[in-house]
PDB file of N, CA and C in Angstrom:
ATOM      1  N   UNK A   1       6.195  12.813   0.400  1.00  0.00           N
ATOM      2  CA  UNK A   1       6.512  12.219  -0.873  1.00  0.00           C
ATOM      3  C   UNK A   1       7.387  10.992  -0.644  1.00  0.00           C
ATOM      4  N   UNK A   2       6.949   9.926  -1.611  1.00  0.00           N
ATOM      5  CA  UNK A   2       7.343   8.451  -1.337  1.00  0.00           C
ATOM      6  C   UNK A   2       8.843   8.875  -1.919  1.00  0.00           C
ATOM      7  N   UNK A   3      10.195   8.380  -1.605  1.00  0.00           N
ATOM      8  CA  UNK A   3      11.418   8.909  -2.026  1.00  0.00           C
ATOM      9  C   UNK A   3      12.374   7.489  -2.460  1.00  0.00           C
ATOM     10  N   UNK A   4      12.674   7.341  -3.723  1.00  0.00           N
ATOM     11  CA  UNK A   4      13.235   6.221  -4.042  1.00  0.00           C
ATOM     12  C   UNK A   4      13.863   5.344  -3.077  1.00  0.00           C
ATOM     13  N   UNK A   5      14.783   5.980  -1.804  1.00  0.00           N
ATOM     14  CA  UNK A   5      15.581   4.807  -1.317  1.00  0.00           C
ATOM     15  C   UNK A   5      14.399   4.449   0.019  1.00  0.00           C
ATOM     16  N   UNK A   6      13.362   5.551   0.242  1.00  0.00           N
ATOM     17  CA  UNK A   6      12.016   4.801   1.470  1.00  0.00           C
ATOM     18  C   UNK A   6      11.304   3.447   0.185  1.00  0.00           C
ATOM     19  N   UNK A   7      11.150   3.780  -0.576  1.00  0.00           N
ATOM     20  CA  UNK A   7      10.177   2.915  -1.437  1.00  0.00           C
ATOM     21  C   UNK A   7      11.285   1.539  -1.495  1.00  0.00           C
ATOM     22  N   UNK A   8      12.684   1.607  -2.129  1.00  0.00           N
ATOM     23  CA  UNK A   8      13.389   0.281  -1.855  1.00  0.00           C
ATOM     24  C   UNK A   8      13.779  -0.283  -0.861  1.00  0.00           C
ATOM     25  N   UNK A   9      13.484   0.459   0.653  1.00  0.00           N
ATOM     26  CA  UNK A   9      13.705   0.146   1.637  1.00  0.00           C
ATOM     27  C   UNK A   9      12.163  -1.232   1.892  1.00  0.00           C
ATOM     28  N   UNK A  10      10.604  -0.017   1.050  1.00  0.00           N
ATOM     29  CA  UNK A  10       9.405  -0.884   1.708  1.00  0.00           C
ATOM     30  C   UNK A  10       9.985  -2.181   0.519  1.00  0.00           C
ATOM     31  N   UNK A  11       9.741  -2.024  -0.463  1.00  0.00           N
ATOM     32  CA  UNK A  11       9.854  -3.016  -1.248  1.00  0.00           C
ATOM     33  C   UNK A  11      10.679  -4.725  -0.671  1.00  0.00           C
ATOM     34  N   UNK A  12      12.022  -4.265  -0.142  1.00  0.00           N
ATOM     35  CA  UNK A  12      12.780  -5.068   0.093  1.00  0.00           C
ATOM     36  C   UNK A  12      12.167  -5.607   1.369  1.00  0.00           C
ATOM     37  N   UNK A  13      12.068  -5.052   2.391  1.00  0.00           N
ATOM     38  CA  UNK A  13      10.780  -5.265   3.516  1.00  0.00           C
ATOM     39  C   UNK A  13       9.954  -6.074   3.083  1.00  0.00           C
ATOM     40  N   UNK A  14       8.991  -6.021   2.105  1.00  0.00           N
ATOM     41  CA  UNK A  14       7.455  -6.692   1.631  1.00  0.00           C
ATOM     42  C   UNK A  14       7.968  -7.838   0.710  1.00  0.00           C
ATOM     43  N   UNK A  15       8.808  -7.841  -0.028  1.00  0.00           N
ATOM     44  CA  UNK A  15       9.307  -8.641  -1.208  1.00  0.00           C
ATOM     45  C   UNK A  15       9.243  -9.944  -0.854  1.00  0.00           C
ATOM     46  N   UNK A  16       9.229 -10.327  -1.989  1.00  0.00           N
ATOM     47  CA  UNK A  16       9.316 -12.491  -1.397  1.00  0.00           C
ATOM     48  C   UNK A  16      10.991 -12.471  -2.072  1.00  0.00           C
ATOM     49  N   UNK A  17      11.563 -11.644  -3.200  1.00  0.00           N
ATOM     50  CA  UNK A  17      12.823 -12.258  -3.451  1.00  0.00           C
ATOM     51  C   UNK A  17      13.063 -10.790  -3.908  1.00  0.00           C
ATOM     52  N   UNK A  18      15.111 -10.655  -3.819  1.00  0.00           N
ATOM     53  CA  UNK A  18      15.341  -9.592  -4.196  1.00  0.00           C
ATOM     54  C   UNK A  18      14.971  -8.127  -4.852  1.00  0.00           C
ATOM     55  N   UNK A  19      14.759  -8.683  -5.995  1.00  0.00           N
ATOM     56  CA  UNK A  19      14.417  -8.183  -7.435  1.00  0.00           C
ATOM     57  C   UNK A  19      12.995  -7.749  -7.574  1.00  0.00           C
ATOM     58  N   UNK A  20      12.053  -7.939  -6.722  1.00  0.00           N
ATOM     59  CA  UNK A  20      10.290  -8.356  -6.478  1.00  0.00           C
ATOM     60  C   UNK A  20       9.626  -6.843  -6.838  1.00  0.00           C
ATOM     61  N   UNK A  21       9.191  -6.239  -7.412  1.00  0.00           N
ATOM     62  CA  UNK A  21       8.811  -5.195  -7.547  1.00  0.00           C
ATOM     63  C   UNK A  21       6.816  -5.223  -7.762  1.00  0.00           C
ATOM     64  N   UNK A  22       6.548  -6.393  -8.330  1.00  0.00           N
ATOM     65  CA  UNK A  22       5.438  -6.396  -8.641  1.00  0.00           C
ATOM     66  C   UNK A  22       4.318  -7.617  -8.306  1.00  0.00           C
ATOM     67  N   UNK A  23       4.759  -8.161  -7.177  1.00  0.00           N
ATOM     68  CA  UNK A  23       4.107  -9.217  -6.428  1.00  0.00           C
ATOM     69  C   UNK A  23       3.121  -7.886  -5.782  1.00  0.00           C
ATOM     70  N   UNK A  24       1.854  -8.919  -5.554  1.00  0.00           N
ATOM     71  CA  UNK A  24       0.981  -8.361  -4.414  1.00  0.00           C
ATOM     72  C   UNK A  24       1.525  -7.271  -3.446  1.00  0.00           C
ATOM     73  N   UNK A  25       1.748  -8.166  -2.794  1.00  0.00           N
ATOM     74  CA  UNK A  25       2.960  -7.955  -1.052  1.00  0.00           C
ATOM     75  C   UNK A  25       3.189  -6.417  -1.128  1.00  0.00           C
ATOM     76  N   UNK A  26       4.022  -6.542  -2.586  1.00  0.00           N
ATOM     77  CA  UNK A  26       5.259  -5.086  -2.599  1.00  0.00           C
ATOM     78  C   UNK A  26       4.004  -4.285  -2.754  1.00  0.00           C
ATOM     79  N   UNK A  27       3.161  -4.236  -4.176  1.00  0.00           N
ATOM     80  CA  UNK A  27       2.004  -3.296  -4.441  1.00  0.00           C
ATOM     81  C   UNK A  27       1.173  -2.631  -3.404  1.00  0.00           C
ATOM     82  N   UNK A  28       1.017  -3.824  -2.320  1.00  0.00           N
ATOM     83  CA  UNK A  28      -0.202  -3.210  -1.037  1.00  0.00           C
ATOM     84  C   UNK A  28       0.585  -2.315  -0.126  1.00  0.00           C
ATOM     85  N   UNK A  29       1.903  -2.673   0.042  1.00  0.00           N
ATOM     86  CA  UNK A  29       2.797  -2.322   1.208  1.00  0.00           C
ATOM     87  C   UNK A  29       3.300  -0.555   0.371  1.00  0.00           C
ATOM     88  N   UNK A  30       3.845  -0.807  -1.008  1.00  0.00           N
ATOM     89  CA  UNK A  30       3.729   0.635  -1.157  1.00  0.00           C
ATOM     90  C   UNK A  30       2.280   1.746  -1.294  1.00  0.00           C
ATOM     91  N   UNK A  31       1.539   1.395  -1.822  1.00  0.00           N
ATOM     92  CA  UNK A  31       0.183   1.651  -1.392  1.00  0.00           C
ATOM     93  C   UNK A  31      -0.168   2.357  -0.127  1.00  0.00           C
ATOM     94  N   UNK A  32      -0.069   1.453   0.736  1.00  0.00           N
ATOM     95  CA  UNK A  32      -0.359   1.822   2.056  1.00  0.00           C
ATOM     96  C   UNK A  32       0.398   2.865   2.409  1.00  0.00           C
ATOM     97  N   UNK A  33       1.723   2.896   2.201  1.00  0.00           N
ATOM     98  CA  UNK A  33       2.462   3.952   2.585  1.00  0.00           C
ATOM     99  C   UNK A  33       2.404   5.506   2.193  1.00  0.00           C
ATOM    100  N   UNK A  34       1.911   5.379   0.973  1.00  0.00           N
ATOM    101  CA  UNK A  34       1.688   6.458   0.326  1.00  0.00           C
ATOM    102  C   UNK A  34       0.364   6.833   0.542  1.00  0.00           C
ATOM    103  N   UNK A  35      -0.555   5.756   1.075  1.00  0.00           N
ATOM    104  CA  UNK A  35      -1.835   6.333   1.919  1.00  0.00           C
ATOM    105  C   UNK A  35      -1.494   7.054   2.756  1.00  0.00           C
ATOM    106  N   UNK A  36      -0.904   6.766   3.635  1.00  0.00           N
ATOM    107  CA  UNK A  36      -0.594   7.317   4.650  1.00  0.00           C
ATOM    108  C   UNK A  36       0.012   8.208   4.723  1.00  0.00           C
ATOM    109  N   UNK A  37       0.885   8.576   3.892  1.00  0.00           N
ATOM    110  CA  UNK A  37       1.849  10.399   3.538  1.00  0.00           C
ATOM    111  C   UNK A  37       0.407  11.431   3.066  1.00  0.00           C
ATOM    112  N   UNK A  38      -0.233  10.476   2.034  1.00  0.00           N
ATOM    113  CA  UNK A  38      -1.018  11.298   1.758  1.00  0.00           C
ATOM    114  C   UNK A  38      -2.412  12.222   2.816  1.00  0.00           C
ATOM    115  N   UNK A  39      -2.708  10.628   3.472  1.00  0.00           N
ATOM    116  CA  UNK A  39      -3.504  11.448   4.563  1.00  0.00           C
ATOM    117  C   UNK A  39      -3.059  12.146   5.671  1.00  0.00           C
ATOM    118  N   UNK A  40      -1.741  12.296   5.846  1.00  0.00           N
ATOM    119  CA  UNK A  40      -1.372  13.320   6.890  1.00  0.00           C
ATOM    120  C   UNK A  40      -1.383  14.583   5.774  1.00  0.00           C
ATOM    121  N   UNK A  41      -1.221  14.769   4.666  1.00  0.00           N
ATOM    122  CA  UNK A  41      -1.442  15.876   3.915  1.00  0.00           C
ATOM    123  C   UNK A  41      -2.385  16.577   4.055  1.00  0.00           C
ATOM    124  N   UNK A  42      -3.754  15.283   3.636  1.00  0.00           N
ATOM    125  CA  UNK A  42      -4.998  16.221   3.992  1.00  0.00           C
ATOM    126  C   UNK A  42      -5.816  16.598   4.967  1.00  0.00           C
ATOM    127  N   UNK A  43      -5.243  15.941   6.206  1.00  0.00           N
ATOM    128  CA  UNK A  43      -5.552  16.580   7.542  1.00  0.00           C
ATOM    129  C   UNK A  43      -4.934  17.861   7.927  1.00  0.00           C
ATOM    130  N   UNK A  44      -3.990  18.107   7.130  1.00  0.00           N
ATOM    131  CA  UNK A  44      -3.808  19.962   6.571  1.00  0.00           C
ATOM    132  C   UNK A  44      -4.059  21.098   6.116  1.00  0.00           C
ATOM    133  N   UNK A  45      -4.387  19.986   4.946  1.00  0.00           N
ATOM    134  CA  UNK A  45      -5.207  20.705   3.664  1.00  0.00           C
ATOM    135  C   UNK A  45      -6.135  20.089   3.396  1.00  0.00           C
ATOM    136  N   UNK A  46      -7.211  20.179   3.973  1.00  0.00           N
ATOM    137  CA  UNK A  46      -8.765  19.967   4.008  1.00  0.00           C
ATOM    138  C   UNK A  46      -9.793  19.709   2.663  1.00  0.00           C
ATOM    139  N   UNK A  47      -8.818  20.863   2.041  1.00  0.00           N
ATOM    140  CA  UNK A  47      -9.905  22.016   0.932  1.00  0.00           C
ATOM    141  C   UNK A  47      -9.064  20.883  -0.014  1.00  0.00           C
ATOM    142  N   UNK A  48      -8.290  20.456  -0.165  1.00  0.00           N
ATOM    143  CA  UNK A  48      -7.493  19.720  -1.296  1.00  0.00           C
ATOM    144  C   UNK A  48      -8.364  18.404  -2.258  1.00  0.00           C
ATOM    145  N   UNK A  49      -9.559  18.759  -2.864  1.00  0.00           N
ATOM    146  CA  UNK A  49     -10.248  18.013  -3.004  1.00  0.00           C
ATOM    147  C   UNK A  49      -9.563  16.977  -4.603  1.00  0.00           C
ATOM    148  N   UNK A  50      -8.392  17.758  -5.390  1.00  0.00           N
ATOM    149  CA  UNK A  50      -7.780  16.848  -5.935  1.00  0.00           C
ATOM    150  C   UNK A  50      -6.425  15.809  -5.342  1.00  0.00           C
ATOM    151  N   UNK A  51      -6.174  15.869  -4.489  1.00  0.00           N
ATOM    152  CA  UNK A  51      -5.442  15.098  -3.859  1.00  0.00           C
ATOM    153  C   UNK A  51      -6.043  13.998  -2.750  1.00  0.00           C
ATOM    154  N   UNK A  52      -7.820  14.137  -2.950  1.00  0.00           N
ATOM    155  CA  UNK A  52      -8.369  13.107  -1.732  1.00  0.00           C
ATOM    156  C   UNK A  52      -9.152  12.209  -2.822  1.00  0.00           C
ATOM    157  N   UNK A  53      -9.269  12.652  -4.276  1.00  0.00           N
ATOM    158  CA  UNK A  53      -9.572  11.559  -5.083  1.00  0.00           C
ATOM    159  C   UNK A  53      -8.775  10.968  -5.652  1.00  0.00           C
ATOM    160  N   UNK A  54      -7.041  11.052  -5.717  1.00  0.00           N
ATOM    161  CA  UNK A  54      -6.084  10.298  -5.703  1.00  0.00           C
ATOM    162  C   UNK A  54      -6.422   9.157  -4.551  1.00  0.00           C
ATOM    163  N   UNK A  55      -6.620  10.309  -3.532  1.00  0.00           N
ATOM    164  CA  UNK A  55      -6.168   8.803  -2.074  1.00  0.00           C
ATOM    165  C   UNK A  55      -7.801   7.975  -2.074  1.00  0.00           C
ATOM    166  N   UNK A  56      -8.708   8.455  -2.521  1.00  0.00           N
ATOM    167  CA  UNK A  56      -9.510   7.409  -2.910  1.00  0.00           C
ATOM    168  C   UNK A  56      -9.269   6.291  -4.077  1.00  0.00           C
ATOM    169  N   UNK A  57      -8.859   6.401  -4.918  1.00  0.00           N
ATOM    170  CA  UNK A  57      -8.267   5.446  -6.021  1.00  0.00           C
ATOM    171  C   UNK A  57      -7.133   5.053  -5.492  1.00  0.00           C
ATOM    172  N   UNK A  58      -6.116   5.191  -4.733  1.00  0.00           N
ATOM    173  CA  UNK A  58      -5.247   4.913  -4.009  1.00  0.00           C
ATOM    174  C   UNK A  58      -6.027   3.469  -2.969  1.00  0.00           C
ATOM    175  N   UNK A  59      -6.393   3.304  -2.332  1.00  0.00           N
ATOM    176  CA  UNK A  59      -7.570   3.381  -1.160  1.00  0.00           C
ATOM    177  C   UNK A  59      -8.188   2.051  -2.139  1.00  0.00           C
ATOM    178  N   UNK A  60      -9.079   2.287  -3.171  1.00  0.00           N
ATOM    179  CA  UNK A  60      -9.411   1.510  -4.045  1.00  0.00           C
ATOM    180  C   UNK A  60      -8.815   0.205  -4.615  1.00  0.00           C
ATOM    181  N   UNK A  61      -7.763   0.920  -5.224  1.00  0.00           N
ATOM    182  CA  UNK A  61      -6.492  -0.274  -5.987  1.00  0.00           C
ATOM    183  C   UNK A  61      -5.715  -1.263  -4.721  1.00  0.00           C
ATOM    184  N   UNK A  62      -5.753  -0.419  -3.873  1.00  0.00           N
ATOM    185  CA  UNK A  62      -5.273  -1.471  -3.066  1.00  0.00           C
ATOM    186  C   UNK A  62      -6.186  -2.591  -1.885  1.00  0.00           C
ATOM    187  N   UNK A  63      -7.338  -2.239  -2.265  1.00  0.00           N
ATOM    188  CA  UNK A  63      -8.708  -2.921  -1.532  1.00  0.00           C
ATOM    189  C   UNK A  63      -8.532  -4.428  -2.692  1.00  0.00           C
ATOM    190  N   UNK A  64      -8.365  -3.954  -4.229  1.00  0.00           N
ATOM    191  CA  UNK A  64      -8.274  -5.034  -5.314  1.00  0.00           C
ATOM    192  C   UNK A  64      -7.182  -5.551  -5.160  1.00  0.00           C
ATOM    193  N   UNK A  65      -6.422  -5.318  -4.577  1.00  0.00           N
ATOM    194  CA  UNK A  65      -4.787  -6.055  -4.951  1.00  0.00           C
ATOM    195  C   UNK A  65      -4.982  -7.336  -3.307  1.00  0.00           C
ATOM    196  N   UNK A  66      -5.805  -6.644  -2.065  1.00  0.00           N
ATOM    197  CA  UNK A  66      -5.814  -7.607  -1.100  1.00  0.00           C
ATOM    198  C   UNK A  66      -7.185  -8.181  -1.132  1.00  0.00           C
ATOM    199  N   UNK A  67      -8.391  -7.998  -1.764  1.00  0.00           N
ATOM    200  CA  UNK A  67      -9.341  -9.277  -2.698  1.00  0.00           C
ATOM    201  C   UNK A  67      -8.495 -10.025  -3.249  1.00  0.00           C
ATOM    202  N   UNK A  68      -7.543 -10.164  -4.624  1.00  0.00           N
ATOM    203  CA  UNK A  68      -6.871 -10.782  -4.830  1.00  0.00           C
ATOM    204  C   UNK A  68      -6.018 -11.676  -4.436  1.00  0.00           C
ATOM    205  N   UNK A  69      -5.369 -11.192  -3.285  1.00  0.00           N
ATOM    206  CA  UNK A  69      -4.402 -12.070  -2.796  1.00  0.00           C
ATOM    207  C   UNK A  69      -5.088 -13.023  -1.894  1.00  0.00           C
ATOM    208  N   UNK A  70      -6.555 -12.391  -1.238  1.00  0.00           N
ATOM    209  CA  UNK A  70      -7.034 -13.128  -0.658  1.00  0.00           C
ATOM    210  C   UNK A  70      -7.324 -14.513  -1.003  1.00  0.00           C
ATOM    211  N   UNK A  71      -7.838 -14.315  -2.355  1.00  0.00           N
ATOM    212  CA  UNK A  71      -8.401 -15.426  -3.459  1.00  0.00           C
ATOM    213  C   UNK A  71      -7.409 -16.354  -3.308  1.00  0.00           C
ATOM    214  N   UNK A  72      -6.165 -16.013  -3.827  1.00  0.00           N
ATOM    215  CA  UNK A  72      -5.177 -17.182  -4.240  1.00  0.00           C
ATOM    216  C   UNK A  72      -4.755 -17.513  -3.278  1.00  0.00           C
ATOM    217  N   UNK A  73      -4.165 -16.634  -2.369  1.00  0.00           N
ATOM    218  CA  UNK A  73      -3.566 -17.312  -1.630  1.00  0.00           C
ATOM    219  C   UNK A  73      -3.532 -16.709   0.235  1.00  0.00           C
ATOM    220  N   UNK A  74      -4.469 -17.339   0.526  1.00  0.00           N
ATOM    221  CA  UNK A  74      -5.085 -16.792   1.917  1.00  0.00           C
ATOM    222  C   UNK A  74      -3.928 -16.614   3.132  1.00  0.00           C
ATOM    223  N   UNK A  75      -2.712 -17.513   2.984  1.00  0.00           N
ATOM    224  CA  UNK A  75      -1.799 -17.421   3.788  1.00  0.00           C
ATOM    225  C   UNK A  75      -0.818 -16.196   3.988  1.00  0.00           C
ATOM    226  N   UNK A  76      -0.537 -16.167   2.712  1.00  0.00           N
ATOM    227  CA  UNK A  76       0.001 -14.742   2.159  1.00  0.00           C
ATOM    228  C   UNK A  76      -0.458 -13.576   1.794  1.00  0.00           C
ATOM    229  N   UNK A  77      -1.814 -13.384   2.605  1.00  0.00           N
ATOM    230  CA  UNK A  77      -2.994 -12.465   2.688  1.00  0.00           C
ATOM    231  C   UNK A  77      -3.241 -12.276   4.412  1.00  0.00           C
ATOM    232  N   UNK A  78      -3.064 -13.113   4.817  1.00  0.00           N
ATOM    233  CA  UNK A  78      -2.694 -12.970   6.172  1.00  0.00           C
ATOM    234  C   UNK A  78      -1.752 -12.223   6.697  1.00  0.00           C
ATOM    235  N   UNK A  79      -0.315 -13.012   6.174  1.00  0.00           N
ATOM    236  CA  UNK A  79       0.949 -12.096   6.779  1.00  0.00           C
ATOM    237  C   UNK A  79       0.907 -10.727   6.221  1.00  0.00           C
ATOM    238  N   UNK A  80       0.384 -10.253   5.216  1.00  0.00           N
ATOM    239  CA  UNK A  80       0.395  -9.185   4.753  1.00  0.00           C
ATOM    240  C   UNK A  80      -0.017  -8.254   5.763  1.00  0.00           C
ATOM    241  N   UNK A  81      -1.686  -8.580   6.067  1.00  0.00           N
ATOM    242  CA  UNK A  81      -2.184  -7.717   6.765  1.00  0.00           C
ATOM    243  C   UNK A  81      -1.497  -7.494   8.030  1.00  0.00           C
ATOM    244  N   UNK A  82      -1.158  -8.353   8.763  1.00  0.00           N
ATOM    245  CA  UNK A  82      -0.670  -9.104   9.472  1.00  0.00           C
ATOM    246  C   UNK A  82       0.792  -7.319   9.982  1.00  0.00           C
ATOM    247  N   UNK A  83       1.449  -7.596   9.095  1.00  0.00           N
ATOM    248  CA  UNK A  83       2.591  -7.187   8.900  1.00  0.00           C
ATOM    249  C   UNK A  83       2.310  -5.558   8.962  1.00  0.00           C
ATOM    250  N   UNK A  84       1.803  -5.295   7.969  1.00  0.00           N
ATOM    251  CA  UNK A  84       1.303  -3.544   7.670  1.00  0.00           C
ATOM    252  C   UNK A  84       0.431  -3.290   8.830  1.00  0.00           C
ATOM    253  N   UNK A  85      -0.289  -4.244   9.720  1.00  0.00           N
ATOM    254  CA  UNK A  85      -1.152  -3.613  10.562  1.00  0.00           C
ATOM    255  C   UNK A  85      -2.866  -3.257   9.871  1.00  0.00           C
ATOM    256  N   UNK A  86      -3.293  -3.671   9.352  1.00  0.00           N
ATOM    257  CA  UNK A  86      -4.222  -2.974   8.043  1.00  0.00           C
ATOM    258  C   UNK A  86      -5.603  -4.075   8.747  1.00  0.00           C
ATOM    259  N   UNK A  87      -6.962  -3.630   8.523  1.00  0.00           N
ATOM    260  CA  UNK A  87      -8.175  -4.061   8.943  1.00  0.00           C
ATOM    261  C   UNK A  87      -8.718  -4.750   8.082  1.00  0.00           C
ATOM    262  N   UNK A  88      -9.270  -6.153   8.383  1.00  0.00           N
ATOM    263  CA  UNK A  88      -9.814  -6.925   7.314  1.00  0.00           C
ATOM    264  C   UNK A  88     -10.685  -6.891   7.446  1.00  0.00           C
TER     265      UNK A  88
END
């Protein structure tokens, strides 16, 4: 479970300025993270078939948020990936 001071830790990490909660950047970077809690879950729990169509819409929203950023702004679609480690 994502825990307020890990999430303001990614946030401040991904952010372009203090306060940033809802730029791209922050959205993909918490995203990802919570992909990733989640799929060590279900390499546990197998059978958990409502918690693997979260991490598919999970998985989803954040495929749209880095189309997007790609669009506008390719530089800052770079460092992103760049940064998180993530496959283009």
């Amino acid at each position: 479970m994502l825990t307020k001071t890990r999430k303001l830790k990614i946030i401040k990490a991904a952010g372009i300025h203090e306060k940033d909660t809802g730029s791209p950047e922050v959205q993909i970077a918490v995203l990802t993270k919570r992909i990733d809690e989640l799929s060590k879950h279900l390499k546990e729990h197998k059978k958990d078939t409502h918690s693997r169509r979260g991490l598919l819409s999970m998985v989803a929203d954040r495929q749209s948020h880095l189309r997007y950023l790609q669009k506008k702004n390719t530089r800052r679609y770079n460092t992103i990936v760049r940064k998180l480690e993530l496959k283009k």
